[in-house]
C-alpha atoms as a PDB file:
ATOM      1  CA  UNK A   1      13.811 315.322  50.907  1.00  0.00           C
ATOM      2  CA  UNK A   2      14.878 315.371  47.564  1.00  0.00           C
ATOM      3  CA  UNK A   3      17.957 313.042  45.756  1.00  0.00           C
ATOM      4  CA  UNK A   4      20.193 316.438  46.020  1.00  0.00           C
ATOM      5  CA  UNK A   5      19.400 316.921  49.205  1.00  0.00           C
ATOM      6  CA  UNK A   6      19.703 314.025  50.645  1.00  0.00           C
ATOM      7  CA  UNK A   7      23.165 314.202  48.996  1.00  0.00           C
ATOM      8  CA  UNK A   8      23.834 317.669  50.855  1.00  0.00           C
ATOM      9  CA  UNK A   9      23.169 315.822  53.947  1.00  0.00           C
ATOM     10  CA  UNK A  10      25.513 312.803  53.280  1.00  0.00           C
ATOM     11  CA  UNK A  11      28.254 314.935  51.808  1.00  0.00           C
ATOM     12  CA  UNK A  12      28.236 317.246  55.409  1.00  0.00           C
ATOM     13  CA  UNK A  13      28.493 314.109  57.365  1.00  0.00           C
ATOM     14  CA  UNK A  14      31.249 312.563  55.695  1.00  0.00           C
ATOM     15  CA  UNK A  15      33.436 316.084  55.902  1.00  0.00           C
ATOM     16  CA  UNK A  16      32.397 315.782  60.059  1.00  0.00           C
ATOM     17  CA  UNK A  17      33.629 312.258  60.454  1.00  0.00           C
ATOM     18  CA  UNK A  18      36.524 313.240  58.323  1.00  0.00           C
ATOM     19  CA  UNK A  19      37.589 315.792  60.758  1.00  0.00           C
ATOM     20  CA  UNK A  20      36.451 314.251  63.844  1.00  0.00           C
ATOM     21  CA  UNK A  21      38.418 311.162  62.725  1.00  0.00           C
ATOM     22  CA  UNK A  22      41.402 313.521  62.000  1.00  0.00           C
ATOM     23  CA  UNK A  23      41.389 315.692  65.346  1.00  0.00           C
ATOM     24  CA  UNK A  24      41.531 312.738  67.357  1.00  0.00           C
ATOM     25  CA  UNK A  25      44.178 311.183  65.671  1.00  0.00           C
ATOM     26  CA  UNK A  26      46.211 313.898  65.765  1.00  0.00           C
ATOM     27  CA  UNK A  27      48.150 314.014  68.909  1.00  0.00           C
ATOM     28  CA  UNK A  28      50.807 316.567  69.340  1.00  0.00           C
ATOM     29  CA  UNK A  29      54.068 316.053  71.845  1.00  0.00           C
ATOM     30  CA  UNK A  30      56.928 318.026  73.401  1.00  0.00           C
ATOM     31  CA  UNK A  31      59.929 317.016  74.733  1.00  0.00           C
ATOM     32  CA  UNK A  32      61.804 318.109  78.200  1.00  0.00           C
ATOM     33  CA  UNK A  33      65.622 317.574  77.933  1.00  0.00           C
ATOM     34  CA  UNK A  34      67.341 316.905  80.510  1.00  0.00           C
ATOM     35  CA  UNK A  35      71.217 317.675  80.136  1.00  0.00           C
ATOM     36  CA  UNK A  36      74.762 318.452  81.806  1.00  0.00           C
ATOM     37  CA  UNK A  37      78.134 316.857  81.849  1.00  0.00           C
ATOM     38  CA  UNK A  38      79.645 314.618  84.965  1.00  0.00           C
ATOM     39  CA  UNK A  39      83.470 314.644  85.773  1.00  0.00           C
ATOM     40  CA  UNK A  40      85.337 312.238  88.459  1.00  0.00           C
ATOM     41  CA  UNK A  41      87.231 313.375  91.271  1.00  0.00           C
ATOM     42  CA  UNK A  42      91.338 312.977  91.568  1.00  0.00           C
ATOM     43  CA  UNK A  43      92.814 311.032  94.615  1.00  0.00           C
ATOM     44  CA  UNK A  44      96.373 312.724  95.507  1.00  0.00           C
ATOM     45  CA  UNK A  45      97.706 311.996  99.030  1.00  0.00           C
ATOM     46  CA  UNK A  46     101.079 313.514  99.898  1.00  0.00           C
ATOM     47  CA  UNK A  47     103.464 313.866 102.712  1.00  0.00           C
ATOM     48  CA  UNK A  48     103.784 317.536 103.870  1.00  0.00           C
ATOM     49  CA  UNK A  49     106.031 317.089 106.937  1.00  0.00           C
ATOM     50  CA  UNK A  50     108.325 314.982 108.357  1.00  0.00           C
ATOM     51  CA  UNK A  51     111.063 314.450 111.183  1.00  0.00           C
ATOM     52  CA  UNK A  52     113.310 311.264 112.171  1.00  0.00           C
ATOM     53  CA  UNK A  53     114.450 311.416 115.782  1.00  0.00           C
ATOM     54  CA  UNK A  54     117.346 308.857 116.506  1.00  0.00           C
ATOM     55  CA  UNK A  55     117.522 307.903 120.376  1.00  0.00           C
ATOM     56  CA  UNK A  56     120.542 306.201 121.661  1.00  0.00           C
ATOM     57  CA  UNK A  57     124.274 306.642 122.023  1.00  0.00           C
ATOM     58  CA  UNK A  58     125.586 306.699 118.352  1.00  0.00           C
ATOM     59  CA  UNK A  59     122.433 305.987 116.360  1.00  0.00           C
ATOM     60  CA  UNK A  60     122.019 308.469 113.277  1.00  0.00           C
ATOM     61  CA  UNK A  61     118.848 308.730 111.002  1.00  0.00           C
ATOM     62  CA  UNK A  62     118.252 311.275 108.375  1.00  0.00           C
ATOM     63  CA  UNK A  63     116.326 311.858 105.097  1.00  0.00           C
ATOM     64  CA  UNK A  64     117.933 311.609 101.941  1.00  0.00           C
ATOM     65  CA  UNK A  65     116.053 313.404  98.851  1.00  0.00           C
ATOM     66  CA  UNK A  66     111.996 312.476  98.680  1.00  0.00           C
ATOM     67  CA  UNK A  67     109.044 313.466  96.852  1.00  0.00           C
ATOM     68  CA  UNK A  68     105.555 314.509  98.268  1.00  0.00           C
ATOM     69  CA  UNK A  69     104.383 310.488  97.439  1.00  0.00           C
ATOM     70  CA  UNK A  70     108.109 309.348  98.663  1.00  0.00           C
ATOM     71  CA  UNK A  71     109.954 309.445 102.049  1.00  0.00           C
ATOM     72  CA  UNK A  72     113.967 308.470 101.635  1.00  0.00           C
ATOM     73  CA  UNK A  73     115.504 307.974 104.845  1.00  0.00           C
ATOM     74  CA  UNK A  74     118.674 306.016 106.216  1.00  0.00           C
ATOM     75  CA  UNK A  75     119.193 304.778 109.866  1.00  0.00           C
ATOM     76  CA  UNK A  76     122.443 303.769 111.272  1.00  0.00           C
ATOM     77  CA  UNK A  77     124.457 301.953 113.897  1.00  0.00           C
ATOM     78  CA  UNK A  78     120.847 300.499 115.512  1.00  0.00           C
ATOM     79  CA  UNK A  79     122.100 297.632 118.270  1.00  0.00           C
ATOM     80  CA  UNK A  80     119.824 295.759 120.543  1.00  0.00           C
ATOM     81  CA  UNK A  81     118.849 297.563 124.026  1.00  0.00           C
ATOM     82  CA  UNK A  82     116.275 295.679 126.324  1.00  0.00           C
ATOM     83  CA  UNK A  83     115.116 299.050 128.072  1.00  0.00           C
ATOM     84  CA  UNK A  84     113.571 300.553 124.853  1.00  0.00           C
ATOM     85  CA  UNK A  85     116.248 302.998 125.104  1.00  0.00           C
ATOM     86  CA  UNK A  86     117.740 302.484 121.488  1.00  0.00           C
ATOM     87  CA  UNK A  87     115.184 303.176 118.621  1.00  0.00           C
ATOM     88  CA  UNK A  88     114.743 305.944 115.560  1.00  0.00           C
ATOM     89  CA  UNK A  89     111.152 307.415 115.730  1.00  0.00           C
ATOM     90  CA  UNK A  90     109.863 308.391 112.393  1.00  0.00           C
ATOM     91  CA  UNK A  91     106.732 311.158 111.818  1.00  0.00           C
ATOM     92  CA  UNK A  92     105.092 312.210 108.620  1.00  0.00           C
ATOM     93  CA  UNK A  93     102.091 313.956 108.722  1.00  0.00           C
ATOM     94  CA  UNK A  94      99.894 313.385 105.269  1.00  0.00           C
ATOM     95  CA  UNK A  95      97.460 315.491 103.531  1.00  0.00           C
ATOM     96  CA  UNK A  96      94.741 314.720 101.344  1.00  0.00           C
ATOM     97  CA  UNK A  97      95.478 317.473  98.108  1.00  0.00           C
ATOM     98  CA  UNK A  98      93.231 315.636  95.944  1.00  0.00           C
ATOM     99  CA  UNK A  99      88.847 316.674  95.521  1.00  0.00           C
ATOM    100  CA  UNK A 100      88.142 313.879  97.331  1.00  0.00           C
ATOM    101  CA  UNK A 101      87.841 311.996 100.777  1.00  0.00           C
ATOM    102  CA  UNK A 102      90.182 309.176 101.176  1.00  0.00           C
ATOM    103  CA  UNK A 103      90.613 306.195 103.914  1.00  0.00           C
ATOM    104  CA  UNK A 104      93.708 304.557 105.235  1.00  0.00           C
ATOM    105  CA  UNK A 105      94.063 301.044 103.672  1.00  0.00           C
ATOM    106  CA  UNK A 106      96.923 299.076 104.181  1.00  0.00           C
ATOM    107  CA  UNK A 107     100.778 299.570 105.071  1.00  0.00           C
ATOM    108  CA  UNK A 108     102.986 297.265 103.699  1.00  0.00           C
ATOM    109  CA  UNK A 109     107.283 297.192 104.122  1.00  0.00           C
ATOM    110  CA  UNK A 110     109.583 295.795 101.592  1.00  0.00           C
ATOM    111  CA  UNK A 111     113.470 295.716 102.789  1.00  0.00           C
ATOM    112  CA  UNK A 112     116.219 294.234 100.668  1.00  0.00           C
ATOM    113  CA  UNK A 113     118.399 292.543 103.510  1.00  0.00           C
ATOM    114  CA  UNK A 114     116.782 289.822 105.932  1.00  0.00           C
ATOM    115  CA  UNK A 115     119.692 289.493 107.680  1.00  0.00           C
ATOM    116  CA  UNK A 116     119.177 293.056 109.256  1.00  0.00           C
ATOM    117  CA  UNK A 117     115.462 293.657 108.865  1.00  0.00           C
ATOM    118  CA  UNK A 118     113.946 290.156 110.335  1.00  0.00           C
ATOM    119  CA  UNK A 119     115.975 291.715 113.276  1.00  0.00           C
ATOM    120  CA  UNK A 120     114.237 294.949 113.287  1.00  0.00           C
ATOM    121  CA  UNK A 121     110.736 295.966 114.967  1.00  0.00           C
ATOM    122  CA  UNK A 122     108.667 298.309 114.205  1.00  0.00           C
ATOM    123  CA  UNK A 123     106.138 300.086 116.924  1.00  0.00           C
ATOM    124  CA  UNK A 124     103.047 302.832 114.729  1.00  0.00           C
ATOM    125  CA  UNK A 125     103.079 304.889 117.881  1.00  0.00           C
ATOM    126  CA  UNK A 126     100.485 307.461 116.145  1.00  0.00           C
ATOM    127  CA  UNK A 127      98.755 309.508 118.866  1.00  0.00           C
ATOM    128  CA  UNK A 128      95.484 307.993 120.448  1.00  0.00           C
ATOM    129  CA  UNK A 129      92.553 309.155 122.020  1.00  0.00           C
ATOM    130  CA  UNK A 130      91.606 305.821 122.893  1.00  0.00           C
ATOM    131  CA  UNK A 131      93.867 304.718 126.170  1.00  0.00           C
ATOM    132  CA  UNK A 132      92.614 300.885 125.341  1.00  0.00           C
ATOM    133  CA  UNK A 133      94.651 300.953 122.414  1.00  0.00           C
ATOM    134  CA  UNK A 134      97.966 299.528 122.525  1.00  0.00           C
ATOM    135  CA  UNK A 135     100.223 298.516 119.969  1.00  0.00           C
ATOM    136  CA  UNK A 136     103.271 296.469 120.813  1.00  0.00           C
ATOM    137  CA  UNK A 137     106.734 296.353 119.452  1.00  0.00           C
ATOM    138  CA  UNK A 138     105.922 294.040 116.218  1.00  0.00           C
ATOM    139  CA  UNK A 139     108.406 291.200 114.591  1.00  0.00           C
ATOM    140  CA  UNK A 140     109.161 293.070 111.105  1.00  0.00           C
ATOM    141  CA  UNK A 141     107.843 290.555 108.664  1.00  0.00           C
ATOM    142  CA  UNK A 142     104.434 290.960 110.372  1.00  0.00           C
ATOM    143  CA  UNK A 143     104.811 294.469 111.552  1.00  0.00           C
ATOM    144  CA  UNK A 144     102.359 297.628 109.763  1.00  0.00           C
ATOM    145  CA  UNK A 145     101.120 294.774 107.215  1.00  0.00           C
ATOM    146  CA  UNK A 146      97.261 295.525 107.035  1.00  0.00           C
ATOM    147  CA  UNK A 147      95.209 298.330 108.875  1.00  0.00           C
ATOM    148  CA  UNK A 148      94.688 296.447 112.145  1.00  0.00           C
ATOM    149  CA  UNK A 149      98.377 297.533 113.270  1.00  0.00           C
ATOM    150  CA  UNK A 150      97.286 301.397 112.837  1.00  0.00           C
ATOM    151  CA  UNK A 151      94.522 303.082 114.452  1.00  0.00           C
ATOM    152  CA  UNK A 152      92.098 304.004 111.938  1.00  0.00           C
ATOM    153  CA  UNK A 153      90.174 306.734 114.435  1.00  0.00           C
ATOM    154  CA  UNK A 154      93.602 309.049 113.808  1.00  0.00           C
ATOM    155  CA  UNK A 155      94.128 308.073 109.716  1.00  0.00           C
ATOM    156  CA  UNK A 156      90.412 308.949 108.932  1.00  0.00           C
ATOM    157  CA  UNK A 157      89.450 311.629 111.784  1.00  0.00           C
ATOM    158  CA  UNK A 158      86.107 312.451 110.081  1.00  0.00           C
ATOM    159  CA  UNK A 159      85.124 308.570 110.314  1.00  0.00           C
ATOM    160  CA  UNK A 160      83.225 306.625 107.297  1.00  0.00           C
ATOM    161  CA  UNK A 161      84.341 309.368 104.992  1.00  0.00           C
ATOM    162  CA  UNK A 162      88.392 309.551 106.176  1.00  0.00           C
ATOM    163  CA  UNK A 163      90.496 312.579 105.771  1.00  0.00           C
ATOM    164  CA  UNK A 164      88.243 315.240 103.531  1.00  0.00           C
ATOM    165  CA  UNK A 165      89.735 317.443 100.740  1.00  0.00           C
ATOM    166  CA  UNK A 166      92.508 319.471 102.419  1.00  0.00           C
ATOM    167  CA  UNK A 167      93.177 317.593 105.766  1.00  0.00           C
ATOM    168  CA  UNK A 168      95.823 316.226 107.135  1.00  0.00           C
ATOM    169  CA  UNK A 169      96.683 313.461 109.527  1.00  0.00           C
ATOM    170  CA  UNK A 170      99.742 312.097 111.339  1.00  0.00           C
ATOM    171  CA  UNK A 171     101.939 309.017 111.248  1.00  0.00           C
ATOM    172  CA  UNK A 172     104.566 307.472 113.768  1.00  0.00           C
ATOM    173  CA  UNK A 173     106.495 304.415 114.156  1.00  0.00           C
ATOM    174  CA  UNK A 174     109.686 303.375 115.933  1.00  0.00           C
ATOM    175  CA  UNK A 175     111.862 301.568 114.149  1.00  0.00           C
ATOM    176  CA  UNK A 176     114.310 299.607 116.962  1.00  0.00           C
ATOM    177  CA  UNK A 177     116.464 295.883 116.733  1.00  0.00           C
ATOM    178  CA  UNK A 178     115.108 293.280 118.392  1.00  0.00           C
ATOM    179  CA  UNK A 179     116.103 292.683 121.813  1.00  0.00           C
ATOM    180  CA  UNK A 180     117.532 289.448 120.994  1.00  0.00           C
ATOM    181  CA  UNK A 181     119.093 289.764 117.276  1.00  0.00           C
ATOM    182  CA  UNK A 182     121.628 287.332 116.671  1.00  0.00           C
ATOM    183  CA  UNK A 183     125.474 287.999 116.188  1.00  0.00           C
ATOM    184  CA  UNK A 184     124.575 287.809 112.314  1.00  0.00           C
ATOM    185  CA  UNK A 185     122.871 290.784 112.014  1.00  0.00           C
ATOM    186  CA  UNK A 186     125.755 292.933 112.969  1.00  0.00           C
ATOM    187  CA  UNK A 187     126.962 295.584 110.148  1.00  0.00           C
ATOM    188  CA  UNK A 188     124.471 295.147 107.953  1.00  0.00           C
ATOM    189  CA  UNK A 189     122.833 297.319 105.582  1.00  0.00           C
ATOM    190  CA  UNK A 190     118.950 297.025 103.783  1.00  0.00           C
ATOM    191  CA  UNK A 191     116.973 299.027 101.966  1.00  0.00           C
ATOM    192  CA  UNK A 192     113.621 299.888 103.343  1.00  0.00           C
ATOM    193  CA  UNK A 193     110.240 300.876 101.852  1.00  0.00           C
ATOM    194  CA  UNK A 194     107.095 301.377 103.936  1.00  0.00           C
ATOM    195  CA  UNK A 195     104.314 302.297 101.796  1.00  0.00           C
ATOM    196  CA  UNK A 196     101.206 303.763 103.317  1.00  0.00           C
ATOM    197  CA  UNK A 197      98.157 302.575 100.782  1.00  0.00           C
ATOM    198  CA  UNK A 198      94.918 304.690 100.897  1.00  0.00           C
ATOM    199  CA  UNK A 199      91.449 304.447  99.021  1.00  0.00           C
ATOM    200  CA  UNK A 200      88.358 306.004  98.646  1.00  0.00           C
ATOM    201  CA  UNK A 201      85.530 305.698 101.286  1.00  0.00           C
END
């Protein structure tokens, strides 16, 4: 083989490794997107109903103005009665307007005269299913203050996941004196706010 040949040769096998060396280096991608938006559900509980039922020779109750997330009521002329005979029973029924479930939490009650309300009792007397549960007359400063004084089977009727988008559920409670309120407590007057907390599953 002659010099120009063998040059020939050579110069062919360099351009091969050249492009051998250049294919396999050359590694092409693509990319898959993946894409959307997220958005977080509302929580809005309201009252939709409600009644006050006053039992008892002279007792009075009635609501005053309210809002869907506020019940106003007054009772009157309440006196102590050991047959059970003398009492104001109070239903709202509550429905979940929001996009998502929600759970009974906690009920708490705030009053502005101890004088009358360490006096007073109040009895959640929501409807049952389950005979074995009974709830007592309760001393108000312990009365409806965390969700072992309600029954949770009738605030959440679908369970784990509470009352679902559009729902509803019912509340009672008897608001009576205590059988044996002192002297003091006579003609008084207190504010009273029971608040009925809910959450999220």
């Amino acid at each position: 083989m002659t010099r120009k040949g063998l040059f020939k040769v050579l110069t062919v096998v360099i351009v091969v490794f050249i492009v051998l060396t250049v294919s396999v280096g050359a590694i092409w991608t693509k990319d898959l997107v993946i894409q959307g938006s997220a958005s977080s559900g509302k929580m809005d509980v309201q009252f939709v109903d409600k009644t006050l039922t006053p039992h008892g020779v002279g007792v009075y109750a009635f609501y005053t103005p309210s809002t869907p997330y506020t019940l106003n009521f007054k009772l009157g002329n309440l006196y102590p009665d050991t047959a059970h005979n003398v009492y104001v029973e109070l239903y709202a029924k509550v429905q979940n307007k929001g996009s998502i479930p929600v759970k009974f939490n906690t009920a708490t009650i705030t009053s502005t005269n101890p004088l009358l309300t360490d006096n007073l009792q109040v009895y959640d007397v929501t409807p049952s299913n389950n005979p074995a549960v009974v709830r007592p007359f309760m001393s108000w400063p312990v009365a409806l203050n965390n969700s072992g004084y309600l029954d949770t089977a009738i605030f959440n009727p679908a369970g784990i996941w509470g009352v679902p988008p559009g729902q509803t559920c019912d509340f009672k409670a008897k608001i009576k004196m205590d059988d044996n309120a002192p002297d003091i407590s006579q003609g008084q007057l207190s504010n009273i706010e029971l608040t009925l907390n809910w959450k999220t599953p």
